[in-house]
PDB file of N, CA and C in Angstrom:
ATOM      1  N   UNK A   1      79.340 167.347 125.752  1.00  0.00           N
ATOM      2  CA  UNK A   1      80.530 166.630 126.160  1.00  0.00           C
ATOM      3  C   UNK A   1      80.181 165.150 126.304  1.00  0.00           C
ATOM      4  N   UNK A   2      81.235 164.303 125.437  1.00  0.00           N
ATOM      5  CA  UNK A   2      80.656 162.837 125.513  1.00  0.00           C
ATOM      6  C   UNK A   2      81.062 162.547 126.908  1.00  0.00           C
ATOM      7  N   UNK A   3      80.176 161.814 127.516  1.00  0.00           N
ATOM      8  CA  UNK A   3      80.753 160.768 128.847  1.00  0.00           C
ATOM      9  C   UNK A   3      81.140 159.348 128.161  1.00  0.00           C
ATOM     10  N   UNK A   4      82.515 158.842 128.420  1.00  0.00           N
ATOM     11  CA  UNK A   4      83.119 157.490 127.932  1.00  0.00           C
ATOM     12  C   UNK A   4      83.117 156.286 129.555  1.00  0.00           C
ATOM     13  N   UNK A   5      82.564 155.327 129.531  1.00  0.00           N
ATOM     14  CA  UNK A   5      82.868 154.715 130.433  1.00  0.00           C
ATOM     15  C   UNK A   5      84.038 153.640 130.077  1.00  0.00           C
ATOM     16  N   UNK A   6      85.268 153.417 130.494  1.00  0.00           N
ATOM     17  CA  UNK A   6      85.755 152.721 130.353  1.00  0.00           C
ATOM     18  C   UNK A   6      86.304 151.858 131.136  1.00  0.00           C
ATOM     19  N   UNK A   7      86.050 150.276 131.190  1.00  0.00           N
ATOM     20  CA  UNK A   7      86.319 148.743 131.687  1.00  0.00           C
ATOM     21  C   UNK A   7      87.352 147.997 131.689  1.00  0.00           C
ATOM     22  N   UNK A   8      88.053 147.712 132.249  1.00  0.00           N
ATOM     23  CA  UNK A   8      88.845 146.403 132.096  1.00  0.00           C
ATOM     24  C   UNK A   8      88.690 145.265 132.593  1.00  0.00           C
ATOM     25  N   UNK A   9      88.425 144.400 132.041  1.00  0.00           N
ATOM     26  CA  UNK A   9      88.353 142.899 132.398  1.00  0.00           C
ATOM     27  C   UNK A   9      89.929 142.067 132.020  1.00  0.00           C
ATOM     28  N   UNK A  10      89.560 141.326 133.150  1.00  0.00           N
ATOM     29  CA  UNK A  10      90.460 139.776 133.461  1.00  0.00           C
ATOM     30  C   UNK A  10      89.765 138.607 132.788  1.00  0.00           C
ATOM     31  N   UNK A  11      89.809 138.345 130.877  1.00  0.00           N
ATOM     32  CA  UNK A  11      88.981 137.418 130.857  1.00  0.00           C
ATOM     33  C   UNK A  11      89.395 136.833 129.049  1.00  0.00           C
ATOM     34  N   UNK A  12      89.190 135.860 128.733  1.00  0.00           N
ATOM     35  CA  UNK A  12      89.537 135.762 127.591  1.00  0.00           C
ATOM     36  C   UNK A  12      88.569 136.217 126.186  1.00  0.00           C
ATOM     37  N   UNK A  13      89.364 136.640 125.703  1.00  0.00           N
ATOM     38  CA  UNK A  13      88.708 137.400 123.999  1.00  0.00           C
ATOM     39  C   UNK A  13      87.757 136.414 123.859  1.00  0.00           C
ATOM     40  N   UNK A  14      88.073 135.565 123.547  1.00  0.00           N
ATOM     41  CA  UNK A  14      87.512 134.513 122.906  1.00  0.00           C
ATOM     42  C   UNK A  14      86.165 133.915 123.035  1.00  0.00           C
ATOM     43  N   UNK A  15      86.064 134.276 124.444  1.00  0.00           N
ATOM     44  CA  UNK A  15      84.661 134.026 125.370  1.00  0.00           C
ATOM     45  C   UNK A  15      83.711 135.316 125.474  1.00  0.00           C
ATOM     46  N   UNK A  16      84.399 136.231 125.907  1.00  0.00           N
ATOM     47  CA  UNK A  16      84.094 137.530 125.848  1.00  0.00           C
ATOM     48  C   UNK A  16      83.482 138.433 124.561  1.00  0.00           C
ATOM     49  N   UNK A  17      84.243 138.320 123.603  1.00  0.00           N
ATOM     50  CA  UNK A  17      83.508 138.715 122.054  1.00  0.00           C
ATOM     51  C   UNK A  17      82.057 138.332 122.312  1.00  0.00           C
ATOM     52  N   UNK A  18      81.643 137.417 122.238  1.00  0.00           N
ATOM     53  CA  UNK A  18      80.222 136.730 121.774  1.00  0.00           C
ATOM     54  C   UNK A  18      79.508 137.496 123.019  1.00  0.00           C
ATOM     55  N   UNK A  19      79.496 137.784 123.690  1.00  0.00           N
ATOM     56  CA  UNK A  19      79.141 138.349 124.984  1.00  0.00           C
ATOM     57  C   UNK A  19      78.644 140.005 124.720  1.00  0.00           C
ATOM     58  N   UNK A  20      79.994 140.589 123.913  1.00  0.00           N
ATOM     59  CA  UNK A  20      79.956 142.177 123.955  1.00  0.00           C
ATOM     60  C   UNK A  20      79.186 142.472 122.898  1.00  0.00           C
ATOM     61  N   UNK A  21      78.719 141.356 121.537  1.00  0.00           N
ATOM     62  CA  UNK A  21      78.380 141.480 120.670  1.00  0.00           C
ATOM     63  C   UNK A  21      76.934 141.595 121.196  1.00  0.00           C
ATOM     64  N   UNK A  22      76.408 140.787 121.872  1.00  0.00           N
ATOM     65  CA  UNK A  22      75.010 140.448 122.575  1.00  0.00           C
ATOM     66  C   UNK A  22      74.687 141.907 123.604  1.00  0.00           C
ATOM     67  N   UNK A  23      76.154 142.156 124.228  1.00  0.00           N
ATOM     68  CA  UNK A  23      74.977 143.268 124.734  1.00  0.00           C
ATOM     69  C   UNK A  23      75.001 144.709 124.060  1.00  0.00           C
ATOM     70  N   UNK A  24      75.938 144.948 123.080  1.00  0.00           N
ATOM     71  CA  UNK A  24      76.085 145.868 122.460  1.00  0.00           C
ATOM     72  C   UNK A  24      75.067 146.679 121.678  1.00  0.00           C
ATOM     73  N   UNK A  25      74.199 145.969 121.218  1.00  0.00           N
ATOM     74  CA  UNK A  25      72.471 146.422 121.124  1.00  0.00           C
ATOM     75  C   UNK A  25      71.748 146.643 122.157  1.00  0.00           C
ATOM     76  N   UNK A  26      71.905 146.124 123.080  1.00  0.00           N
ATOM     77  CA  UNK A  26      71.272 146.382 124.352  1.00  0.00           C
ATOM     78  C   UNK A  26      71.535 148.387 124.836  1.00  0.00           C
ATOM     79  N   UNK A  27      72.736 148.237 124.967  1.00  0.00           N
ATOM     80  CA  UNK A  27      73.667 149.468 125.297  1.00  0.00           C
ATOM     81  C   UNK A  27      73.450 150.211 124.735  1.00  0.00           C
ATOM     82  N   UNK A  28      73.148 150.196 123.350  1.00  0.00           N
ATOM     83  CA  UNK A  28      72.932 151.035 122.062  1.00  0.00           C
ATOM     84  C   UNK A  28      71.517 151.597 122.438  1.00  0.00           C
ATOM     85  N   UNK A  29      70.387 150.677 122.344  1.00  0.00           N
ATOM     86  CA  UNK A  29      69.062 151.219 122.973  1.00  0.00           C
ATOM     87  C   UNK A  29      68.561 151.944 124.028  1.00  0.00           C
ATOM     88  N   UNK A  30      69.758 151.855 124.669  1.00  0.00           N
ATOM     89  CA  UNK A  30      69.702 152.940 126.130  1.00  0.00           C
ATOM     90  C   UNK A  30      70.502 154.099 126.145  1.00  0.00           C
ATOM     91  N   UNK A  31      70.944 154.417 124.129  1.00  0.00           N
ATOM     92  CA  UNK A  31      71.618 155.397 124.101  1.00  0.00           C
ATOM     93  C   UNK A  31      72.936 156.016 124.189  1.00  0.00           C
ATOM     94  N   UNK A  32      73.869 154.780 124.244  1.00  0.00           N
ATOM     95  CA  UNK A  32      75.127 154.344 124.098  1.00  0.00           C
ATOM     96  C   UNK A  32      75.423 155.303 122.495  1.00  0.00           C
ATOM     97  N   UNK A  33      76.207 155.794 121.971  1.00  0.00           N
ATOM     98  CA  UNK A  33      76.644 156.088 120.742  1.00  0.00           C
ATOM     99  C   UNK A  33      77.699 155.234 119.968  1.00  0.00           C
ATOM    100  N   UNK A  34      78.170 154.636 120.979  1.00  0.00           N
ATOM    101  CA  UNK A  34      79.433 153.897 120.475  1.00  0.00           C
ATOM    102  C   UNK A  34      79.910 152.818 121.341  1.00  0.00           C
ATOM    103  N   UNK A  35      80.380 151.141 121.413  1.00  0.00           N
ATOM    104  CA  UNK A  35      80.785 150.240 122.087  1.00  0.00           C
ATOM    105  C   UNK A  35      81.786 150.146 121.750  1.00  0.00           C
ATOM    106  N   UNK A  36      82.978 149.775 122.432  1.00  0.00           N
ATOM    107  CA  UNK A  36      84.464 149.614 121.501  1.00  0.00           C
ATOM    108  C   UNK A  36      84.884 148.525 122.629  1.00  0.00           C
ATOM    109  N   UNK A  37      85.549 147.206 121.926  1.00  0.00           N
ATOM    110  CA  UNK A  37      86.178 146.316 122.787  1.00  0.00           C
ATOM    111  C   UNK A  37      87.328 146.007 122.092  1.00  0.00           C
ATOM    112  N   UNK A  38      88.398 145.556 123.135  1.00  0.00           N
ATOM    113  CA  UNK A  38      89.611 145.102 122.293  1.00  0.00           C
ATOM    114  C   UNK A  38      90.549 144.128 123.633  1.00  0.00           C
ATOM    115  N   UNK A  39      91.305 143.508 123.221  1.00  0.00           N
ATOM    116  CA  UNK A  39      92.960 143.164 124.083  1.00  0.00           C
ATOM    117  C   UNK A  39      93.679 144.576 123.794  1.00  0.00           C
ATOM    118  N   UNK A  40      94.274 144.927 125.336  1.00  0.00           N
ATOM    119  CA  UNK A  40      95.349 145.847 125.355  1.00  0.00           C
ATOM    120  C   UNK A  40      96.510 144.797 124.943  1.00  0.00           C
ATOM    121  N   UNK A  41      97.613 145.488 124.399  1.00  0.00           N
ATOM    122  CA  UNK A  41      98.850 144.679 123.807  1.00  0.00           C
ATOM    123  C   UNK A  41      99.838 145.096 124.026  1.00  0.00           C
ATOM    124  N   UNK A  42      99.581 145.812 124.715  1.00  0.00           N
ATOM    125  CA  UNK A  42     101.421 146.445 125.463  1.00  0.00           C
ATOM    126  C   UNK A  42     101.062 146.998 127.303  1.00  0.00           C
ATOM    127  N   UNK A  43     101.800 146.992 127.734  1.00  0.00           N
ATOM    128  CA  UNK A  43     101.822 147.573 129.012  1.00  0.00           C
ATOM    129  C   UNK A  43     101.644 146.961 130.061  1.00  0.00           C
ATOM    130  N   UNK A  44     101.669 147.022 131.548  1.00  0.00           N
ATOM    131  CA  UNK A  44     101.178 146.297 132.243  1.00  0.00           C
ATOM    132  C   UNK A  44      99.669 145.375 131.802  1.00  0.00           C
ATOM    133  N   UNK A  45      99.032 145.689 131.241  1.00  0.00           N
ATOM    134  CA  UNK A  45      97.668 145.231 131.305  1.00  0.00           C
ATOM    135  C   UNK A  45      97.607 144.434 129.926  1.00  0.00           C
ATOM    136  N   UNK A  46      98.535 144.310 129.687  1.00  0.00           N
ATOM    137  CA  UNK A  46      98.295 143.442 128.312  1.00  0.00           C
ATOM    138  C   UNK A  46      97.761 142.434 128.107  1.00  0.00           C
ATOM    139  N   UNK A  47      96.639 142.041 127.281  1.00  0.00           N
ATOM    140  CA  UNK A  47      96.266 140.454 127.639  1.00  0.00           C
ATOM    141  C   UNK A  47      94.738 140.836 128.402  1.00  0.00           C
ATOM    142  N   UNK A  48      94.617 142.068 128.874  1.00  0.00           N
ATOM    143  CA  UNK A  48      92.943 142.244 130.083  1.00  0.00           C
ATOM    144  C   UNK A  48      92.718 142.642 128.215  1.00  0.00           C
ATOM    145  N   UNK A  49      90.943 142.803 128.730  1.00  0.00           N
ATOM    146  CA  UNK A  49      90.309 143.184 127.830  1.00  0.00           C
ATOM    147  C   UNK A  49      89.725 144.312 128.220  1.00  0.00           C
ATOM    148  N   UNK A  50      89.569 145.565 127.349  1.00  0.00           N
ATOM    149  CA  UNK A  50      89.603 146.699 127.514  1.00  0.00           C
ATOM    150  C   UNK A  50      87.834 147.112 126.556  1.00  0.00           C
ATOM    151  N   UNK A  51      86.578 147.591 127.548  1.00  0.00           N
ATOM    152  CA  UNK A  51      85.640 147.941 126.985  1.00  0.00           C
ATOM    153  C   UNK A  51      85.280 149.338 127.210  1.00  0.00           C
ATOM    154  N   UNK A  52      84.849 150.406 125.853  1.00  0.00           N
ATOM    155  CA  UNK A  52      85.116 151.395 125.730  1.00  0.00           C
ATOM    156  C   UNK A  52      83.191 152.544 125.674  1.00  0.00           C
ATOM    157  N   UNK A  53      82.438 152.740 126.352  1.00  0.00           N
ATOM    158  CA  UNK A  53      81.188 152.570 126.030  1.00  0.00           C
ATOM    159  C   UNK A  53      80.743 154.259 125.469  1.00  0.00           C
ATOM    160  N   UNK A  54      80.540 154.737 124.626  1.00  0.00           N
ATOM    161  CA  UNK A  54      80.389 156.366 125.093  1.00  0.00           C
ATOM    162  C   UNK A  54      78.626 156.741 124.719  1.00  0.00           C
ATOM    163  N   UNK A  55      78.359 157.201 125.521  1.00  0.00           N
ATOM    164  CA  UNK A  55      76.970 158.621 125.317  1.00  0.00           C
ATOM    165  C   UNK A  55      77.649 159.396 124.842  1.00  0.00           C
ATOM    166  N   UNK A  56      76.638 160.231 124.933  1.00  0.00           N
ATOM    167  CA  UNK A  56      76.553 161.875 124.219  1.00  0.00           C
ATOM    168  C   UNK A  56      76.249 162.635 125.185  1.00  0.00           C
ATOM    169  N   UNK A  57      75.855 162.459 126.918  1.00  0.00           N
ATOM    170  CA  UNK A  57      76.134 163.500 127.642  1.00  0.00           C
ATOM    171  C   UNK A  57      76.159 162.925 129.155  1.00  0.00           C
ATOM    172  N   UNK A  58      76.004 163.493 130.025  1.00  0.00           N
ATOM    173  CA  UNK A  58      75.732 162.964 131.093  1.00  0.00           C
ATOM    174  C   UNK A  58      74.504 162.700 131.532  1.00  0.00           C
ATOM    175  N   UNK A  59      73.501 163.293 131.000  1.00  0.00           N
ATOM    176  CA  UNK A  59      71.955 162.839 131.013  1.00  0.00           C
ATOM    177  C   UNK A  59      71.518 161.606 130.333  1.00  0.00           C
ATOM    178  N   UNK A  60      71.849 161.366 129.031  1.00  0.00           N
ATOM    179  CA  UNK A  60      71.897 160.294 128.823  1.00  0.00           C
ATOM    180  C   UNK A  60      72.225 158.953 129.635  1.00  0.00           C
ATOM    181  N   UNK A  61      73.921 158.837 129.622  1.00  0.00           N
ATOM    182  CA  UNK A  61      74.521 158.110 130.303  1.00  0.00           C
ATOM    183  C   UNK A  61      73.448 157.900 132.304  1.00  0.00           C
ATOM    184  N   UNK A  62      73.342 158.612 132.615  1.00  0.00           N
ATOM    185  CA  UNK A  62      72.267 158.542 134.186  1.00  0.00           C
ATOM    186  C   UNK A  62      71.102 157.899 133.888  1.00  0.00           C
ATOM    187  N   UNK A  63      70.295 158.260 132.547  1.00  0.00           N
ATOM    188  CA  UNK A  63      69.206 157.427 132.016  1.00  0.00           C
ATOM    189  C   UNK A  63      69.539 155.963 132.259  1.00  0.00           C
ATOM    190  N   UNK A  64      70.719 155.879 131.145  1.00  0.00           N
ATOM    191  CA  UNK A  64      70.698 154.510 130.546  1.00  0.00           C
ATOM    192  C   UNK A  64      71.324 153.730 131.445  1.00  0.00           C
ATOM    193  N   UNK A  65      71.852 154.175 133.014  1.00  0.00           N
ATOM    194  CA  UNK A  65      72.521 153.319 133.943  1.00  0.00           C
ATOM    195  C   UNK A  65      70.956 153.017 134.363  1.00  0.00           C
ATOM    196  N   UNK A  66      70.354 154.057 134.933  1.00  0.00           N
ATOM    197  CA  UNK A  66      68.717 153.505 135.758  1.00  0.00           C
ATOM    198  C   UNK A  66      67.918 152.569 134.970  1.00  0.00           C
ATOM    199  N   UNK A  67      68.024 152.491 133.864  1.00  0.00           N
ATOM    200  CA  UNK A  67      67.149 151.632 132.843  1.00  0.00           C
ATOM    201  C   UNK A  67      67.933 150.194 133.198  1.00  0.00           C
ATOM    202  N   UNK A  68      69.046 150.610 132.748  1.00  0.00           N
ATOM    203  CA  UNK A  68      70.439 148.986 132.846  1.00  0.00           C
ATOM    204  C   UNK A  68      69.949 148.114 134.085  1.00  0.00           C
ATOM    205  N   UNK A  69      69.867 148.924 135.114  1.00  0.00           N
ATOM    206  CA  UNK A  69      69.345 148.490 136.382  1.00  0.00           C
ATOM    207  C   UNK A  69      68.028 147.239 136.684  1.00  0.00           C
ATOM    208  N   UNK A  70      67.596 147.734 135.756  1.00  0.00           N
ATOM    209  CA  UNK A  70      66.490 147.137 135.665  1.00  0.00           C
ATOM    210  C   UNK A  70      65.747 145.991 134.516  1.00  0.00           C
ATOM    211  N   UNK A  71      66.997 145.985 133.142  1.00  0.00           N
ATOM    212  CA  UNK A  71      66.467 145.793 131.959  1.00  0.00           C
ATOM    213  C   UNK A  71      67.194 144.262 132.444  1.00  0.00           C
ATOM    214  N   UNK A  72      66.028 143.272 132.309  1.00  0.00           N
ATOM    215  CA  UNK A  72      66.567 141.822 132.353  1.00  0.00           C
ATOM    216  C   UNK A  72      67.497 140.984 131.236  1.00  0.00           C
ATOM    217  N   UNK A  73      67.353 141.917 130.568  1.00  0.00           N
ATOM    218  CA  UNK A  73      68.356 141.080 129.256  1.00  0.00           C
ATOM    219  C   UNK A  73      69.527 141.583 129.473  1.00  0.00           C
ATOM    220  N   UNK A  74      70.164 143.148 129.944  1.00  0.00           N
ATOM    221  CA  UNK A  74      71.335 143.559 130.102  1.00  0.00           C
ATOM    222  C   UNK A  74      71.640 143.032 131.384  1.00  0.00           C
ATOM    223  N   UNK A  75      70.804 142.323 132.415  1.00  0.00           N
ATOM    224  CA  UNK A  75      71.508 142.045 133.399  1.00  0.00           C
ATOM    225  C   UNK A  75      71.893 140.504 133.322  1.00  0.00           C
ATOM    226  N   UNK A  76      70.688 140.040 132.132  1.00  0.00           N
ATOM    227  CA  UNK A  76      71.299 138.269 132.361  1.00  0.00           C
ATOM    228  C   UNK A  76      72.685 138.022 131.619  1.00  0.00           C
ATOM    229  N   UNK A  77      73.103 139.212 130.160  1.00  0.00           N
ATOM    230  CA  UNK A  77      74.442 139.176 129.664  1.00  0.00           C
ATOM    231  C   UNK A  77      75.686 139.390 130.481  1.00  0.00           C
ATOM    232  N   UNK A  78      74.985 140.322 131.638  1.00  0.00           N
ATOM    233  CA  UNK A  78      76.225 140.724 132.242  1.00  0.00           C
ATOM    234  C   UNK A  78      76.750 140.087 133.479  1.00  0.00           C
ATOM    235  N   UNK A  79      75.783 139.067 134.265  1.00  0.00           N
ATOM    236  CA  UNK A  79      75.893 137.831 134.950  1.00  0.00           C
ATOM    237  C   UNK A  79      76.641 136.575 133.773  1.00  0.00           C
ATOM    238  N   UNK A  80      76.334 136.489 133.210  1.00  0.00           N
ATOM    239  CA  UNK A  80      77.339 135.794 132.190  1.00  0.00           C
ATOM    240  C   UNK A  80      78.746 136.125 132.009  1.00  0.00           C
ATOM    241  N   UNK A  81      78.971 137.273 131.870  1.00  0.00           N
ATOM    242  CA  UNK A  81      80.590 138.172 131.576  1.00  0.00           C
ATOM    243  C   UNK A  81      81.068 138.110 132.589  1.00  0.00           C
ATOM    244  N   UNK A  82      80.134 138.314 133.989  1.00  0.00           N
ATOM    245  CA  UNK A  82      80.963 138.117 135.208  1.00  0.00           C
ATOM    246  C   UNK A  82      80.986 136.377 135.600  1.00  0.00           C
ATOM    247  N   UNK A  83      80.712 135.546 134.798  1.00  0.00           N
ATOM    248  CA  UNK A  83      81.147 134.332 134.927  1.00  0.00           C
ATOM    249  C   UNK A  83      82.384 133.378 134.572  1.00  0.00           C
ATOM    250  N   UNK A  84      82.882 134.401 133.368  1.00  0.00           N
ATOM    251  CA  UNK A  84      84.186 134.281 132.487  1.00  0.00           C
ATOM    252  C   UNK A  84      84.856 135.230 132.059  1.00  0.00           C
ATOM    253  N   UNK A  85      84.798 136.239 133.565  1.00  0.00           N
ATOM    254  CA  UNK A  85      85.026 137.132 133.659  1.00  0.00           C
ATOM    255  C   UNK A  85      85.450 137.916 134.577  1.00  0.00           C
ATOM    256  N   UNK A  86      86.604 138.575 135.220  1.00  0.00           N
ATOM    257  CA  UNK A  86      86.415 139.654 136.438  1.00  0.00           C
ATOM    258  C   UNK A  86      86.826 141.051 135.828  1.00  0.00           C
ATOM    259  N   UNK A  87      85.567 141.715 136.226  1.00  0.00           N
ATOM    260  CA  UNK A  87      85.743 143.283 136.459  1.00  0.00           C
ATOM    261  C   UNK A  87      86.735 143.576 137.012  1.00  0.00           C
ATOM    262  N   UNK A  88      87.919 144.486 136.582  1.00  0.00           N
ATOM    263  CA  UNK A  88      88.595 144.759 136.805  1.00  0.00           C
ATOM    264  C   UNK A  88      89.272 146.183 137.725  1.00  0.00           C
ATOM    265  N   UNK A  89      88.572 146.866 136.417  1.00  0.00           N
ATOM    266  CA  UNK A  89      88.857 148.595 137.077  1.00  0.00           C
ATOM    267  C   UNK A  89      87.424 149.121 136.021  1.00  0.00           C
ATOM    268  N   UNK A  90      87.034 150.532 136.430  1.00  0.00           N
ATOM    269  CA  UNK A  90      86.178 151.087 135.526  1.00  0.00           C
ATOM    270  C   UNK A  90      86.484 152.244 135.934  1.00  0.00           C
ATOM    271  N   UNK A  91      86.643 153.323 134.746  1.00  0.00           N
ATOM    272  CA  UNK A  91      86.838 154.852 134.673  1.00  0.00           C
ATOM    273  C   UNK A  91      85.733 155.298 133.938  1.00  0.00           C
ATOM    274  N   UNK A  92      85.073 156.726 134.461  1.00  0.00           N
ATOM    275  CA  UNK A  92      84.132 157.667 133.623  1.00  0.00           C
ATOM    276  C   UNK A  92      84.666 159.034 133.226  1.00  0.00           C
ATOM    277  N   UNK A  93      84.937 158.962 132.373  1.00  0.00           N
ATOM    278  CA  UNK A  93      85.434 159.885 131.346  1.00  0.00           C
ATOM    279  C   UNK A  93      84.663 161.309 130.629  1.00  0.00           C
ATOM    280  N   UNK A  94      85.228 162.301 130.994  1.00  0.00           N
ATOM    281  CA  UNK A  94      83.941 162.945 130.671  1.00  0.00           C
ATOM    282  C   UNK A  94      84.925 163.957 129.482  1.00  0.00           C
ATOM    283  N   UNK A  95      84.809 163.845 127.959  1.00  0.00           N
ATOM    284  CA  UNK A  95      85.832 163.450 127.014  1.00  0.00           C
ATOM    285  C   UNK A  95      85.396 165.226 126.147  1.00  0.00           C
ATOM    286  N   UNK A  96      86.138 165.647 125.675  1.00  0.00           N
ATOM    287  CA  UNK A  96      85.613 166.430 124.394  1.00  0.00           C
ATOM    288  C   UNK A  96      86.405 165.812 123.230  1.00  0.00           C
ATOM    289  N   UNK A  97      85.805 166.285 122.426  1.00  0.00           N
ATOM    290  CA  UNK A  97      86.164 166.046 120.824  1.00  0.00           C
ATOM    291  C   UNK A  97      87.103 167.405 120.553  1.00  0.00           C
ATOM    292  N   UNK A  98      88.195 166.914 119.870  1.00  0.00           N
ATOM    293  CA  UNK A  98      89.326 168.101 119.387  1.00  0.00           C
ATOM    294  C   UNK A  98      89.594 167.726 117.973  1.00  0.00           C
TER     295      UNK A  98
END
Protein backbone atom coordinates (compact mmCIF):
# COMPACT_ATOMS: atom_id res chain seq x y z
CA UNK A 1 0.00 0.00 0.00
CA UNK A 2 1.53 3.32 -1.22
CA UNK A 3 1.75 5.99 1.65
CA UNK A 4 1.10 9.60 -0.29
CA UNK A 5 2.05 12.59 1.76
CA UNK A 6 0.27 15.42 0.69
CA UNK A 7 1.16 19.52 1.24
CA UNK A 8 -0.22 22.65 0.68
CA UNK A 9 1.59 25.70 0.56
CA UNK A 10 0.79 29.53 0.61
CA UNK A 11 3.50 30.51 -1.89
CA UNK A 12 4.19 31.45 -5.40
CA UNK A 13 4.85 28.84 -8.41
CA UNK A 14 7.27 30.75 -9.60
CA UNK A 15 9.64 30.72 -6.63
CA UNK A 16 8.65 27.47 -5.51
CA UNK A 17 9.31 25.30 -8.83
CA UNK A 18 13.11 25.83 -8.62
CA UNK A 19 12.91 24.72 -5.04
CA UNK A 20 10.79 21.33 -5.64
CA UNK A 21 13.02 20.62 -8.53
CA UNK A 22 16.17 20.76 -6.05
CA UNK A 23 14.71 18.70 -3.55
CA UNK A 24 13.02 16.24 -5.60
CA UNK A 25 16.26 14.11 -5.94
CA UNK A 26 16.84 14.45 -2.56
CA UNK A 27 13.28 12.77 -1.76
CA UNK A 28 13.82 10.34 -4.46
CA UNK A 29 17.08 8.97 -2.63
CA UNK A 30 15.30 8.38 0.50
CA UNK A 31 12.91 6.39 -1.53
CA UNK A 32 10.18 8.62 -2.53
CA UNK A 33 8.64 6.83 -5.85
CA UNK A 34 7.07 9.76 -7.10
CA UNK A 35 7.07 13.93 -6.43
CA UNK A 36 4.11 15.70 -7.96
CA UNK A 37 3.70 19.60 -7.63
CA UNK A 38 1.19 21.83 -9.10
CA UNK A 39 -1.33 25.22 -8.47
CA UNK A 40 -4.77 23.96 -7.42
CA UNK A 41 -7.20 25.94 -9.92
CA UNK A 42 -10.49 25.67 -8.68
CA UNK A 43 -11.88 25.62 -5.20
CA UNK A 44 -11.30 27.28 -2.14
CA UNK A 45 -7.56 26.75 -2.36
CA UNK A 46 -6.92 27.90 -5.65
CA UNK A 47 -3.77 29.69 -6.26
CA UNK A 48 -1.90 27.43 -2.85
CA UNK A 49 0.45 25.10 -4.24
CA UNK A 50 -0.29 21.60 -3.85
CA UNK A 51 2.85 18.91 -3.23
CA UNK A 52 2.13 15.31 -3.79
CA UNK A 53 5.14 12.89 -2.39
CA UNK A 54 4.46 8.95 -2.53
CA UNK A 55 6.59 5.73 -1.16
CA UNK A 56 5.82 2.38 -1.63
CA UNK A 57 4.99 1.56 2.00
CA UNK A 58 5.01 2.70 5.33
CA UNK A 59 8.48 1.41 6.13
CA UNK A 60 9.91 3.18 3.66
CA UNK A 61 8.20 6.45 4.13
CA UNK A 62 9.43 6.13 8.46
CA UNK A 63 12.99 5.52 6.94
CA UNK A 64 13.06 8.35 4.74
CA UNK A 65 11.36 10.88 7.38
CA UNK A 66 14.42 9.74 10.06
CA UNK A 67 17.06 10.18 7.36
CA UNK A 68 15.17 13.77 6.18
CA UNK A 69 15.79 14.64 9.76
CA UNK A 70 19.02 14.65 9.55
CA UNK A 71 20.18 14.99 5.79
CA UNK A 72 21.64 18.70 5.55
CA UNK A 73 20.83 19.31 2.04
CA UNK A 74 17.00 18.35 2.52
CA UNK A 75 16.93 20.55 5.41
CA UNK A 76 18.82 23.63 3.90
CA UNK A 77 16.06 23.34 0.70
CA UNK A 78 13.41 23.19 2.98
CA UNK A 79 14.45 26.31 5.22
CA UNK A 80 14.42 28.03 1.92
CA UNK A 81 10.63 26.93 0.92
CA UNK A 82 9.73 27.96 4.30
CA UNK A 83 11.15 31.38 3.42
CA UNK A 84 8.82 31.97 0.35
CA UNK A 85 6.72 29.97 1.70
CA UNK A 86 4.01 28.85 4.41
CA UNK A 87 3.13 25.34 5.14
CA UNK A 88 -0.09 25.13 5.01
CA UNK A 89 -1.92 21.83 5.79
CA UNK A 90 -0.28 18.25 5.31
CA UNK A 91 -2.26 14.90 4.90
CA UNK A 92 -0.80 11.13 4.96
CA UNK A 93 -2.51 9.07 2.80
CA UNK A 94 -2.30 5.61 2.96
CA UNK A 95 -3.62 5.00 -0.92
CA UNK A 96 -4.21 1.63 -2.94
CA UNK A 97 -3.98 1.35 -6.55
CA UNK A 98 -7.43 0.32 -8.38
Amino acid sequence: MAIVQVSRWKASAEQALPLARQIAPVLKGHGAVSVRFGPCHAGADAGKIYVAITFPDWATYGRAMQAMATDAQYQRIYAEASKIGELQDRSIIAAEEL
